[in-house]
N, C-alpha and C. Protein backbone atom coordinates (compact mmCIF):
# COMPACT_ATOMS: atom_id res chain seq x y z
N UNK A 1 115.32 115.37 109.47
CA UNK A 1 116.74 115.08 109.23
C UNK A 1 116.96 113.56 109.16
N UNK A 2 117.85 113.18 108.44
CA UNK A 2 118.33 111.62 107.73
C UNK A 2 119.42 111.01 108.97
N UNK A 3 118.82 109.96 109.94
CA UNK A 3 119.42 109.80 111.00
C UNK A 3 120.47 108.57 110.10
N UNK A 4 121.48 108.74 111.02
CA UNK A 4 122.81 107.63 110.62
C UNK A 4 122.99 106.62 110.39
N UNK A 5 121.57 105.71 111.39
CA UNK A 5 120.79 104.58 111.18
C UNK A 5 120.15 104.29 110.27
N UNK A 6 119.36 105.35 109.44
CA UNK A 6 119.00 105.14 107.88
C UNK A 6 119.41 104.99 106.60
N UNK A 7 121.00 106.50 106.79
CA UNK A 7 121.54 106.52 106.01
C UNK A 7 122.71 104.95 105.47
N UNK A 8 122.69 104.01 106.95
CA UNK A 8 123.91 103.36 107.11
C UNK A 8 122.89 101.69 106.15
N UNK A 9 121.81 101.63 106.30
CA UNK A 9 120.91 100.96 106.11
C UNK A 9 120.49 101.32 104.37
N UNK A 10 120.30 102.25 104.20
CA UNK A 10 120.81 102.78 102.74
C UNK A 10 121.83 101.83 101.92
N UNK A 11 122.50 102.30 102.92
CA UNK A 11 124.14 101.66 101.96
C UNK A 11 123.77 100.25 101.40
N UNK A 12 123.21 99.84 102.81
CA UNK A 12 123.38 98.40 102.96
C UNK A 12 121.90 97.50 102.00
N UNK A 13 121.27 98.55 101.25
CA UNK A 13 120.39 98.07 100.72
C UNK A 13 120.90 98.27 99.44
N UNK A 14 121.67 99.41 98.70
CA UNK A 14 122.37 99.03 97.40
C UNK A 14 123.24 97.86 98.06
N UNK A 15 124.05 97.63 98.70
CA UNK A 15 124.93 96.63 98.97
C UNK A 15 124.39 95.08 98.18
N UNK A 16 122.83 95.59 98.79
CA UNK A 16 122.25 93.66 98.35
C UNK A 16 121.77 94.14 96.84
N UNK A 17 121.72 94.82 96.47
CA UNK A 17 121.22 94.94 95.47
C UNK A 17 121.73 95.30 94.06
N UNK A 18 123.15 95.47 94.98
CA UNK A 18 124.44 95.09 93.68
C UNK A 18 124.74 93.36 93.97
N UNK A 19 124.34 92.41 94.23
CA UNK A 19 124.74 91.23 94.48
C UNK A 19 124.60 90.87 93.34
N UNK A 20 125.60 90.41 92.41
CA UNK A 20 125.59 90.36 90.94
C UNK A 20 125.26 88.32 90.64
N UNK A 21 124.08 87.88 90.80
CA UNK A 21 124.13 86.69 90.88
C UNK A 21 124.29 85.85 89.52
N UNK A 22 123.70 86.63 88.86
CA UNK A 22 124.14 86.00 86.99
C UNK A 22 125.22 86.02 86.65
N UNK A 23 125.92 86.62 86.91
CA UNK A 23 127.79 87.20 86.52
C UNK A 23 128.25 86.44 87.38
N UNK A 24 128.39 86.19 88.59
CA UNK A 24 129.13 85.16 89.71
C UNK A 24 128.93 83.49 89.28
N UNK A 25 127.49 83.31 88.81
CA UNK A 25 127.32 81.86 88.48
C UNK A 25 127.92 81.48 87.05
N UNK A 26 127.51 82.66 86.21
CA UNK A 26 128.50 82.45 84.93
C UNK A 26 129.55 82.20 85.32
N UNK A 27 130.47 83.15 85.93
CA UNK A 27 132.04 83.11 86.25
C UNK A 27 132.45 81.92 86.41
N UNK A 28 132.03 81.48 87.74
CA UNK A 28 132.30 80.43 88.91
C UNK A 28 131.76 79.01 88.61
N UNK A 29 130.73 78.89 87.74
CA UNK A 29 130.19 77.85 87.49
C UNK A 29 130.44 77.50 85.68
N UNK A 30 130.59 78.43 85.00
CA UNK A 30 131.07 77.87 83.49
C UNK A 30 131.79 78.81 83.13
N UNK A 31 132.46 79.63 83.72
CA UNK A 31 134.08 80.24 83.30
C UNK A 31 133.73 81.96 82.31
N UNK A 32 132.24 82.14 82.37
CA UNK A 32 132.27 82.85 81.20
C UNK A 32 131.25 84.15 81.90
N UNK A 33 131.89 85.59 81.51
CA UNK A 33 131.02 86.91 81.80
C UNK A 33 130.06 86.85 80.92
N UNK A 34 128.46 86.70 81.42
CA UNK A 34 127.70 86.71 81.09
C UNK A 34 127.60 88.37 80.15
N UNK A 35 128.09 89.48 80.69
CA UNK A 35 127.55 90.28 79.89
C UNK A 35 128.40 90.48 78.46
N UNK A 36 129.57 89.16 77.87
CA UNK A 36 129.82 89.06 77.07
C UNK A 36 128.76 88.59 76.24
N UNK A 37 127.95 87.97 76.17
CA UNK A 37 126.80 86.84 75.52
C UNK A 37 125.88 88.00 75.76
N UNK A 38 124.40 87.49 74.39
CA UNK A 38 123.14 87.41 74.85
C UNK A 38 122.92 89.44 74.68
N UNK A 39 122.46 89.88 75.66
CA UNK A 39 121.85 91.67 75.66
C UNK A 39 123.42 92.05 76.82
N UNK A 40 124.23 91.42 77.10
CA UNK A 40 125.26 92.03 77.55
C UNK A 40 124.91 92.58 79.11
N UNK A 41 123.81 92.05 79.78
CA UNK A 41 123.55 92.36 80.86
C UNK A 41 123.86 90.91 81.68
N UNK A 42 123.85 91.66 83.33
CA UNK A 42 123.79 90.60 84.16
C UNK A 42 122.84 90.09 85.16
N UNK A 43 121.53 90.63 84.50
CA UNK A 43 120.23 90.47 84.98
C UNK A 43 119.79 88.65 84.60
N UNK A 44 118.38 88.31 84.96
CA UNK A 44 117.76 87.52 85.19
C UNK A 44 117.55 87.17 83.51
N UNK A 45 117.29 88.31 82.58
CA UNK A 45 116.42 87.55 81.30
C UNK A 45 117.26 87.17 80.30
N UNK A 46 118.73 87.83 80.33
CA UNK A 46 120.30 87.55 79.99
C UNK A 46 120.55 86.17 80.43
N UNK A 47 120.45 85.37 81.83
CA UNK A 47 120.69 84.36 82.35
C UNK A 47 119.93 83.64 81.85
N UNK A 48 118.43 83.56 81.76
CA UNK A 48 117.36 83.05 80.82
C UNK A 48 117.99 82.34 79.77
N UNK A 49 118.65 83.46 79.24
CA UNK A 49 119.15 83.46 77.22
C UNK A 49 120.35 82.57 77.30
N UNK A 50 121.03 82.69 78.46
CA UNK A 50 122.87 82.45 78.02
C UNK A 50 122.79 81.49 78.68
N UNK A 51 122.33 80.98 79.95
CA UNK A 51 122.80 79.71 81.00
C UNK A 51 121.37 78.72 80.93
N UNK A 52 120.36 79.20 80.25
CA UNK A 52 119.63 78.51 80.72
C UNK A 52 118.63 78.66 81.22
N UNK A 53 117.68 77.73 81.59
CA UNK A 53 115.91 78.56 82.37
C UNK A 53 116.22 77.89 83.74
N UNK A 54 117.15 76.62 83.96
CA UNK A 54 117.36 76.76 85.54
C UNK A 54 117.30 77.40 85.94
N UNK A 55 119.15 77.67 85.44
CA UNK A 55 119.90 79.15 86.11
C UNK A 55 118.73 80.48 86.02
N UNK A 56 118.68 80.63 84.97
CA UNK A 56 117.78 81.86 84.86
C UNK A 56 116.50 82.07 86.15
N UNK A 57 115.88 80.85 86.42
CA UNK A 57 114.96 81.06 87.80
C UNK A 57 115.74 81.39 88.99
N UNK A 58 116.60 80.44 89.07
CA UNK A 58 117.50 81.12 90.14
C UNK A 58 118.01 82.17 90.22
N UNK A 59 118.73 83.11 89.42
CA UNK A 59 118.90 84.08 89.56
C UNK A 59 117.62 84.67 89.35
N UNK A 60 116.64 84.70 89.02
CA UNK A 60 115.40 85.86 88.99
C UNK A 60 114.62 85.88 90.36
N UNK A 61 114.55 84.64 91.08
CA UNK A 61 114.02 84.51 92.03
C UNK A 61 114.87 85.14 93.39
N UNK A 62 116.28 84.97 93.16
CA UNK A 62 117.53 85.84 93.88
C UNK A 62 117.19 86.94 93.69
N UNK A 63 117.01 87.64 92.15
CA UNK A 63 116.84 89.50 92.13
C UNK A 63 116.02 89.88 92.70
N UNK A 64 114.78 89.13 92.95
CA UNK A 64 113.39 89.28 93.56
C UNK A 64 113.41 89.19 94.98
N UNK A 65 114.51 88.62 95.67
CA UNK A 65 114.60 88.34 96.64
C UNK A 65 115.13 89.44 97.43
N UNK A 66 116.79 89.82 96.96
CA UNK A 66 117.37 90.65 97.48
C UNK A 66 116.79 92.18 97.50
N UNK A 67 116.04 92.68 96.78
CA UNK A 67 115.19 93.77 96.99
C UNK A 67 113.96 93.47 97.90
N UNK A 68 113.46 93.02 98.18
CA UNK A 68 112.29 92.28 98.72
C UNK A 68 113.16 92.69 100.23
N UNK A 69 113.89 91.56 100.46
CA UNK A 69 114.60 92.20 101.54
C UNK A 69 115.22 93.27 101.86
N UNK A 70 115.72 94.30 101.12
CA UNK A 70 116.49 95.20 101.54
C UNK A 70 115.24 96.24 101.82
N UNK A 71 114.49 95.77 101.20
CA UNK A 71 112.84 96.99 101.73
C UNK A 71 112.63 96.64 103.32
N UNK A 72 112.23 94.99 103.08
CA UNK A 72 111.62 94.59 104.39
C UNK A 72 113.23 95.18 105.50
N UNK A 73 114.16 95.38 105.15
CA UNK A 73 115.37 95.90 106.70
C UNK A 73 114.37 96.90 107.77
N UNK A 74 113.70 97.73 106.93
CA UNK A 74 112.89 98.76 107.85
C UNK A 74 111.79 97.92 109.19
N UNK A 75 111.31 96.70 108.98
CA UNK A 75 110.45 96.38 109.48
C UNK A 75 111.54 94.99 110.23
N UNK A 76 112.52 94.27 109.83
CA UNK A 76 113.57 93.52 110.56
C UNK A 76 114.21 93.57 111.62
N UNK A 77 114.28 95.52 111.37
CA UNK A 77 115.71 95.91 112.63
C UNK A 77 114.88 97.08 113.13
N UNK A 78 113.57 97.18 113.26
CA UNK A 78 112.75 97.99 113.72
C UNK A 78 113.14 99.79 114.12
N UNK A 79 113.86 100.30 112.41
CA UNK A 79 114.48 101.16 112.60
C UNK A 79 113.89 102.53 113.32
N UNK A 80 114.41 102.80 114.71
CA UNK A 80 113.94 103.92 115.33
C UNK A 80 113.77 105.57 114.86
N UNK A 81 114.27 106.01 113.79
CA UNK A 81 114.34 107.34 113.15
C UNK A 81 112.92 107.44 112.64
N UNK A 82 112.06 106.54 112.05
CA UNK A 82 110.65 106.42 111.36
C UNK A 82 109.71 106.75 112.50
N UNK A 83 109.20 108.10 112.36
CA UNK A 83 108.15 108.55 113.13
C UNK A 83 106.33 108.48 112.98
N UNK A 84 106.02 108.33 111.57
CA UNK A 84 104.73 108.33 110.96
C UNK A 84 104.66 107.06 110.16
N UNK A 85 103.43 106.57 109.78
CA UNK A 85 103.12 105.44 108.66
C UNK A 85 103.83 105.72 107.56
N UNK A 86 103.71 106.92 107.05
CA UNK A 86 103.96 107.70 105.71
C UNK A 86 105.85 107.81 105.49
N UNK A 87 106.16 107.99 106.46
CA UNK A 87 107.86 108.17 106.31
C UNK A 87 108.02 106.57 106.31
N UNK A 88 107.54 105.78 107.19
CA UNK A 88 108.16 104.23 107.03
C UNK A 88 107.85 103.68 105.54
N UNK A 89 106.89 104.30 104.78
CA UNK A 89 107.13 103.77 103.45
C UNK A 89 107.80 104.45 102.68
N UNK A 90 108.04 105.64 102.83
CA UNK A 90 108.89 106.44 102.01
C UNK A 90 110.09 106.01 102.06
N UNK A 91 110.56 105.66 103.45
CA UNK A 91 112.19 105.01 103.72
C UNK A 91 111.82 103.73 102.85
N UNK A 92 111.07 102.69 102.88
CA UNK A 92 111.19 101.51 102.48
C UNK A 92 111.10 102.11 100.54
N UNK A 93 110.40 102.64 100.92
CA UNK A 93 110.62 102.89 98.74
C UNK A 93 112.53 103.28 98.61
N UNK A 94 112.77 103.90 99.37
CA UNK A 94 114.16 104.45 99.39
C UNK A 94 114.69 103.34 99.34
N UNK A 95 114.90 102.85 100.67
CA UNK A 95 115.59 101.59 100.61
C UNK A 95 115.85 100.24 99.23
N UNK A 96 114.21 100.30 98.80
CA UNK A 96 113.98 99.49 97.73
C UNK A 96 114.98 100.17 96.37
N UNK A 97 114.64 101.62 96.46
CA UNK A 97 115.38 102.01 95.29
C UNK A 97 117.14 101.90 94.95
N UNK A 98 117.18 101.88 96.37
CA UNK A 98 118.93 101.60 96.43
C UNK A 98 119.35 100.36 96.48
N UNK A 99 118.23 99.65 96.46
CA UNK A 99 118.52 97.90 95.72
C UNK A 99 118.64 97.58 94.47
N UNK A 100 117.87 98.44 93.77
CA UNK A 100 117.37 98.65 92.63
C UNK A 100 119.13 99.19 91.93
N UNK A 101 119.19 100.45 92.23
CA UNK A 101 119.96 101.31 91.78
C UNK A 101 121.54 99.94 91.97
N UNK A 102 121.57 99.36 92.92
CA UNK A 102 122.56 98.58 93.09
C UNK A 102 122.93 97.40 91.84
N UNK A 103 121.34 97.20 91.83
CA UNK A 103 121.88 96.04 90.67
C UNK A 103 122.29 96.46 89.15
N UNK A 104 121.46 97.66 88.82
CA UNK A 104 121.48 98.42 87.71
C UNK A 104 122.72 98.47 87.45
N UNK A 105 123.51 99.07 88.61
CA UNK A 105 125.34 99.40 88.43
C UNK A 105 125.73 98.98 90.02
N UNK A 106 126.15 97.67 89.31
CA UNK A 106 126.32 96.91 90.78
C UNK A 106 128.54 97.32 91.13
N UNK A 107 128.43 97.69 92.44
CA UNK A 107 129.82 98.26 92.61
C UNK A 107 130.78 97.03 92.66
N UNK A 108 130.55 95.72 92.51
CA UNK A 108 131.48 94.70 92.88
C UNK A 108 131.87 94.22 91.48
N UNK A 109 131.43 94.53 90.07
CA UNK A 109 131.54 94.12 88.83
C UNK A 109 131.38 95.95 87.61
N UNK A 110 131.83 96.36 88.42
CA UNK A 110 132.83 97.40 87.45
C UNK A 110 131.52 98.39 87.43
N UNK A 111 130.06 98.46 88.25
CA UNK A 111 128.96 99.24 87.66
C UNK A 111 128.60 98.70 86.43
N UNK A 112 128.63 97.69 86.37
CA UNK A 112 127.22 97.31 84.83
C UNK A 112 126.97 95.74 84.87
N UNK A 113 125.38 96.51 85.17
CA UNK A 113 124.50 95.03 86.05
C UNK A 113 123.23 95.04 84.85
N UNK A 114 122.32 94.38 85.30
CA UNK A 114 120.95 94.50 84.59
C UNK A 114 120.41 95.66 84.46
N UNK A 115 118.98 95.37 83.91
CA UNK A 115 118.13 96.21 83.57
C UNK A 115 117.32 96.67 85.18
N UNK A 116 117.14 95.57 85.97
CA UNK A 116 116.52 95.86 87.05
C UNK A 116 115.33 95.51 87.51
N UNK A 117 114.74 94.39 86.71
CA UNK A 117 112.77 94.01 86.21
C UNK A 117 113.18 93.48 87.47
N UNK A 118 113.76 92.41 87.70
CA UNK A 118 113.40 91.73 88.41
C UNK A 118 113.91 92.07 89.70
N UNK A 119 114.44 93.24 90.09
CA UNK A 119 114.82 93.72 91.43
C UNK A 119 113.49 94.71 91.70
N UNK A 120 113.18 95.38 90.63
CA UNK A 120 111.53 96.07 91.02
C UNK A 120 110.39 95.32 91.19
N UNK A 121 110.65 93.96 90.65
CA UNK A 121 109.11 93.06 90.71
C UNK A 121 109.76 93.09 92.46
N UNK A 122 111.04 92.57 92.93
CA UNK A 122 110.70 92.66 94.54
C UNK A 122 110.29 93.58 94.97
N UNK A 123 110.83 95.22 94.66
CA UNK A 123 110.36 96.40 95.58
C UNK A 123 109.07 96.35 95.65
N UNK A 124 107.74 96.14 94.19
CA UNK A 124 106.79 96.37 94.29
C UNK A 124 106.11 95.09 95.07
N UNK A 125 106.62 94.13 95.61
CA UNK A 125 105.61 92.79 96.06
C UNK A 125 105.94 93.56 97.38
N UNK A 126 107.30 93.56 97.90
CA UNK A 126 107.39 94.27 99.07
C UNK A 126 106.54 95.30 99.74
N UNK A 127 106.20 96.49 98.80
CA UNK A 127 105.37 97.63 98.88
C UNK A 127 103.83 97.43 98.64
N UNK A 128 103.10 96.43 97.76
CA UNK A 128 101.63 96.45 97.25
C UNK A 128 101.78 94.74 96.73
N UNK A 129 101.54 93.72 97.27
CA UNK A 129 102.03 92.75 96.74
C UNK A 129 100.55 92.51 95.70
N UNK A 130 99.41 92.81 96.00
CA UNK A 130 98.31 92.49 95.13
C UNK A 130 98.47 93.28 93.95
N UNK A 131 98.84 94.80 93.80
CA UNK A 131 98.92 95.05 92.82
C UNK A 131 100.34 94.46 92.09
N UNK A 132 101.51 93.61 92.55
CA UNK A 132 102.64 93.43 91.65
C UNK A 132 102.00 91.74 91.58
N UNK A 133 100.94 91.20 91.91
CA UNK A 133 100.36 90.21 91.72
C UNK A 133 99.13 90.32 90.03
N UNK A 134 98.67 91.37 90.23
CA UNK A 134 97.97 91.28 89.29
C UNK A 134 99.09 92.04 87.88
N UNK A 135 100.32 92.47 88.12
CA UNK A 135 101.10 93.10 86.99
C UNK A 135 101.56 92.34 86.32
N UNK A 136 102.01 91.48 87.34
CA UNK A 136 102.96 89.86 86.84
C UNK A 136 102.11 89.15 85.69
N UNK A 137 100.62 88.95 86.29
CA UNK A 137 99.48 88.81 84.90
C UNK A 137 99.59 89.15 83.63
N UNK A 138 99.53 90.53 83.84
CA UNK A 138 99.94 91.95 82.87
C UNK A 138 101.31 91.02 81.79
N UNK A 139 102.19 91.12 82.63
CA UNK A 139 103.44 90.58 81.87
C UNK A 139 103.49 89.03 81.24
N UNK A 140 103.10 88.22 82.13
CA UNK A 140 103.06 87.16 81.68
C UNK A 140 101.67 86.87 79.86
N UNK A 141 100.69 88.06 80.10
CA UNK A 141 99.90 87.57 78.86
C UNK A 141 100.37 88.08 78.25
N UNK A 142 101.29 89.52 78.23
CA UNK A 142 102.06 89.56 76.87
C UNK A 142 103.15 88.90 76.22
N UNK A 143 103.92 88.97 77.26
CA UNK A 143 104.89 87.87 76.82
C UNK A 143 104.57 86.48 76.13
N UNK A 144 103.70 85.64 76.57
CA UNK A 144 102.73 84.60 75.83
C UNK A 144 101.73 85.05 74.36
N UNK A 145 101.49 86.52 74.42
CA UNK A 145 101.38 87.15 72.80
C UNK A 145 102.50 87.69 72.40
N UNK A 146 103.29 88.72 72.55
CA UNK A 146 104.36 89.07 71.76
C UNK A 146 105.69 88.08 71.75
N UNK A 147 105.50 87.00 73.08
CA UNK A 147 107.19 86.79 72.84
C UNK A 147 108.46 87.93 73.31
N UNK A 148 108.31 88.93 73.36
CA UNK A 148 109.14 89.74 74.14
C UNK A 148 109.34 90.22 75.49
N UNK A 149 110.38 89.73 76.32
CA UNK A 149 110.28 89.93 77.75
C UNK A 149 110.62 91.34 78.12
N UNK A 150 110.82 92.68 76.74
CA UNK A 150 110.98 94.17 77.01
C UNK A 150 109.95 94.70 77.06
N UNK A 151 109.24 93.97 76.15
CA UNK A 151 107.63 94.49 75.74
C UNK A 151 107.06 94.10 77.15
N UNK A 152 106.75 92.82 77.11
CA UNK A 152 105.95 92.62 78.62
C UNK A 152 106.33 93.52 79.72
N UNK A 153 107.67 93.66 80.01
CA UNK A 153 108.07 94.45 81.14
C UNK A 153 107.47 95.80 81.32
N UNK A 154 107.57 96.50 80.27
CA UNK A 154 107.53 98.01 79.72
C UNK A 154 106.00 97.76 79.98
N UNK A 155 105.10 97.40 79.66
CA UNK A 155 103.32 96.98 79.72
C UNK A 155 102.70 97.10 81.41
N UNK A 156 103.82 95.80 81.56
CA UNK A 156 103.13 95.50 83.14
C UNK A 156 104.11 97.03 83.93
N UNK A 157 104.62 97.45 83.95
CA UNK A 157 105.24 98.65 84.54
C UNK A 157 104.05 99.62 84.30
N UNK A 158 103.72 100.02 83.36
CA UNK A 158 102.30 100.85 83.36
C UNK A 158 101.10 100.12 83.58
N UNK A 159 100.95 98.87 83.89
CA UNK A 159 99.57 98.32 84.48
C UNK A 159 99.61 99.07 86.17
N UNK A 160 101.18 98.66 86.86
CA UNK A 160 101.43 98.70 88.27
C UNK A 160 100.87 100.07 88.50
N UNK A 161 100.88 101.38 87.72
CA UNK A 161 100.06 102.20 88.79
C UNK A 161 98.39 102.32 88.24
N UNK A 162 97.97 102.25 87.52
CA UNK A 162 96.63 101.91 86.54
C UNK A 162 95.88 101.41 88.20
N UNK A 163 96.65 99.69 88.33
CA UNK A 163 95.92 99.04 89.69
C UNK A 163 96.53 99.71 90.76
N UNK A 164 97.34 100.01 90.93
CA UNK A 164 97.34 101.09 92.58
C UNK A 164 96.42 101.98 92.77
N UNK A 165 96.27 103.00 91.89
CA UNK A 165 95.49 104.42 91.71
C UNK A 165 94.11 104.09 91.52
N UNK A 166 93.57 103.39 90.69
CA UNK A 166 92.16 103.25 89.83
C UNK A 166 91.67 101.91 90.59
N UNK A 167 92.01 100.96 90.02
CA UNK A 167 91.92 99.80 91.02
C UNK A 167 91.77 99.57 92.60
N UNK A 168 93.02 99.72 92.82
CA UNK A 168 92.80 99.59 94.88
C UNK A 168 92.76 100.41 95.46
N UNK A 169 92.80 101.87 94.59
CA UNK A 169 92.59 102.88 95.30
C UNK A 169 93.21 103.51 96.26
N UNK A 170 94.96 103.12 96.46
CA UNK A 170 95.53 103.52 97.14
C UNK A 170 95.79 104.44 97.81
N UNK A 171 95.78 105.23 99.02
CA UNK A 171 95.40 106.67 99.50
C UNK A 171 97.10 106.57 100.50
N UNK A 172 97.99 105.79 99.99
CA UNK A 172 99.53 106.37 100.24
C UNK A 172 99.72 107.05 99.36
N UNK A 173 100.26 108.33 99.55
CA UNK A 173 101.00 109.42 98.41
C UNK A 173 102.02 108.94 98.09
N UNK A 174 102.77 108.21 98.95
CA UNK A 174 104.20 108.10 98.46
C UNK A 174 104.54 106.85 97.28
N UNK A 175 103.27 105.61 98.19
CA UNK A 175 103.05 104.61 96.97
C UNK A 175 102.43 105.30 95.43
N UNK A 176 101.66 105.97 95.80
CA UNK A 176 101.19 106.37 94.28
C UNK A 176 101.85 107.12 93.36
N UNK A 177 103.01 107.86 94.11
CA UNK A 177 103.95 108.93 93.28
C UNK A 177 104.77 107.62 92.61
N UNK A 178 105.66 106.41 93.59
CA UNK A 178 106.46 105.62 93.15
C UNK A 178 105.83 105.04 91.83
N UNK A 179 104.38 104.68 92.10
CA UNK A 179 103.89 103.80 91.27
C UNK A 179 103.73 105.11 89.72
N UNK A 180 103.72 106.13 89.44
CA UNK A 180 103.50 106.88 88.27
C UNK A 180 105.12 106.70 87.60
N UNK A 181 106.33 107.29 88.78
CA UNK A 181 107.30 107.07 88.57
C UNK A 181 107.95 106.19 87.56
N UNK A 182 107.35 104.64 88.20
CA UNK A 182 107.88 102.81 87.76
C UNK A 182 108.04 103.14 86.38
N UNK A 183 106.74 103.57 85.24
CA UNK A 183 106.57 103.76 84.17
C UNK A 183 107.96 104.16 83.74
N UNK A 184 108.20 105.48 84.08
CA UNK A 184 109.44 106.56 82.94
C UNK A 184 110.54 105.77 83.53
N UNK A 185 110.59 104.78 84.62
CA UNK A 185 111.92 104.35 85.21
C UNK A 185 112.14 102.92 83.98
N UNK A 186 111.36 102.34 83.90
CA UNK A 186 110.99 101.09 82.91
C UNK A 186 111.67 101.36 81.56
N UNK A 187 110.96 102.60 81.17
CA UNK A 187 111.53 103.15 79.54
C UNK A 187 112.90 103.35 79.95
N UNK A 188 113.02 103.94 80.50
CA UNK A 188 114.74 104.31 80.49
C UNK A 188 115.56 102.97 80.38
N UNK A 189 115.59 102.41 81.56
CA UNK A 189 116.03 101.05 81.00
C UNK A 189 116.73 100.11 80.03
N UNK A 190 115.01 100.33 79.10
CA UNK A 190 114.79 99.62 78.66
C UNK A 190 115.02 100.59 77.09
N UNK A 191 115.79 101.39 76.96
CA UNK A 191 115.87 102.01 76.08
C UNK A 191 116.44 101.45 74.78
N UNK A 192 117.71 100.41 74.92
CA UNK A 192 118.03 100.12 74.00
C UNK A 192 117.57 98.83 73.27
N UNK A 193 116.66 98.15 73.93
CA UNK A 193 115.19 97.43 73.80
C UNK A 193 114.41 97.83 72.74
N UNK A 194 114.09 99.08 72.97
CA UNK A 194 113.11 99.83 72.61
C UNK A 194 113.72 100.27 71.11
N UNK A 195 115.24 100.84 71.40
CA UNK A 195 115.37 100.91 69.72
C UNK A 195 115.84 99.52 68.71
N UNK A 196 115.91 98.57 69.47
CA UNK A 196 115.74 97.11 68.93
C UNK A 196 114.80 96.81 68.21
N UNK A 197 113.46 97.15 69.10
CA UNK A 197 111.99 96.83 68.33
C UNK A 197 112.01 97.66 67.55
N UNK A 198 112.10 98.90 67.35
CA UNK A 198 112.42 99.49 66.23
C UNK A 198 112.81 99.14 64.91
N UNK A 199 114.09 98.55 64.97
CA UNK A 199 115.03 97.99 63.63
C UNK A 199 114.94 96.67 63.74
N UNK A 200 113.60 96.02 64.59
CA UNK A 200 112.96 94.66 64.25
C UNK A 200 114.21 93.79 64.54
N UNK A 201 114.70 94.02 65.36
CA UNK A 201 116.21 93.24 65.90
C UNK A 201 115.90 92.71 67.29
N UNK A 202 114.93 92.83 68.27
CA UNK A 202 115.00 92.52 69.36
C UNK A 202 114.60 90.87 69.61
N UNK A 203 115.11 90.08 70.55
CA UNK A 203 115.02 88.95 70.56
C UNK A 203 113.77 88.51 71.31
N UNK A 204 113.12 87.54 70.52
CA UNK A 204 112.12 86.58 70.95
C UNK A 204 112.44 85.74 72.48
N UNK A 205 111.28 85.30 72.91
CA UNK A 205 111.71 83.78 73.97
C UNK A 205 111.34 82.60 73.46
N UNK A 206 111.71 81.92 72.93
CA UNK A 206 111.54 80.29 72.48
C UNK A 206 111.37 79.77 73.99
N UNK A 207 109.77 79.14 73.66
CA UNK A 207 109.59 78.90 74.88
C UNK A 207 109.96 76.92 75.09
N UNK A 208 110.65 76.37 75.80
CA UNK A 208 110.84 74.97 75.79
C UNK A 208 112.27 74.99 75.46
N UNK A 209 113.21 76.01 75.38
CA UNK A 209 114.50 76.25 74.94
C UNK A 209 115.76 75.78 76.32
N UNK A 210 116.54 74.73 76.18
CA UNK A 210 117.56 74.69 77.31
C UNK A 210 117.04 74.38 78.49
């Protein structure tokens, strides 16, 4: 049974994970809703495009952050309901996912946030940091061949269980289910990406830009 302490810790992990940091710095700092501009999101690679590669680190390193933490709450506030190894990661994937799920449709900006890359690059450093170490690889050499930060994403999302499963050999069930999961969670996403590359419409990264 889902003690009150978990469920309340739940909340409080979409809470951080609707923290809409691209949309607040647009707002507050140059007057303008980012998901007017650019892919219409209020993620990290939108901020990239519309404010800049400052801004854009800052907020990516924020998305990365606030999931990162809302995983690590389980191991912070040494939640007492977690009885086995196996449930404390299952809560922390939970937890992670309702960071996740927060930013996706963040409740403080009407439900429409990012795509979410960079709130899962935290869940997974949180959960397997060597394998979201060697994914980031994954992403970064495509992106440096294709130029597309949907393509890279969508790539390194199916590298992440390839190296959990085959690679490190992971013998958590719950990590290895998440990690098959990441994949079909990525496409979805990233769907209207996907019919971009399609009709050869999707945008490049000019790298040295702003």
């Amino acid at each position: 049974m889902v003690s009150e302490q978990v469920i309340l810790f739940f909340i409080l992990s979409y809470l951080l994970g609707a923290i809409p940091s691209a949309f607040w710095i647009g707002r507050f700092f140059y007057s303008i809703d980012i998901r007017e501009f650019g892919s219409g999101n209020s993620g990290a690679t939108n901020a990239f495009r519309v404010l800049g590669y400052k801004i854009g680190i800052i907020v990516l390193l924020f998305d990365i952050f606030k999931t990162w933490l809302a995983v690590s709450l389980v191991d912070l506030f040494s939640i007492t309901a977690i009885s086995s190894p196996e449930l404390l990661f299952e809560t922390k994937i939970a937890f992670g996912i309702a960071a996740v799920i927060g930013h996706i449709f963040p409740i403080y900006i009407g439900f429409r946030g990012g795509k979410g890359i960079a709130s899962l690059l935290g869940l997974i450093i949180a959960l397997e940091a060597e394998a979201a170490f060697y994914s980031i690889i994954v992403f970064l050499l495509v992106l440096f061949i294709t130029r597309y930060v949907s393509v890279s994403s969508i790539l390194a999302s199916f590298a992440f269980p390839i190296i959990v499963i085959f690679i490190l050999q992971s013998s958590i069930i719950s990590l290895n289910l998440f990690a098959v999961f990441l994949p079909f969670l990525s496409l979805i996403t990233h769907q209207k990406n996907i019919e971009r590359l399609i009709r050869g419409e999707e945008t490049k990264v000019i790298f040295g830009s702003k």
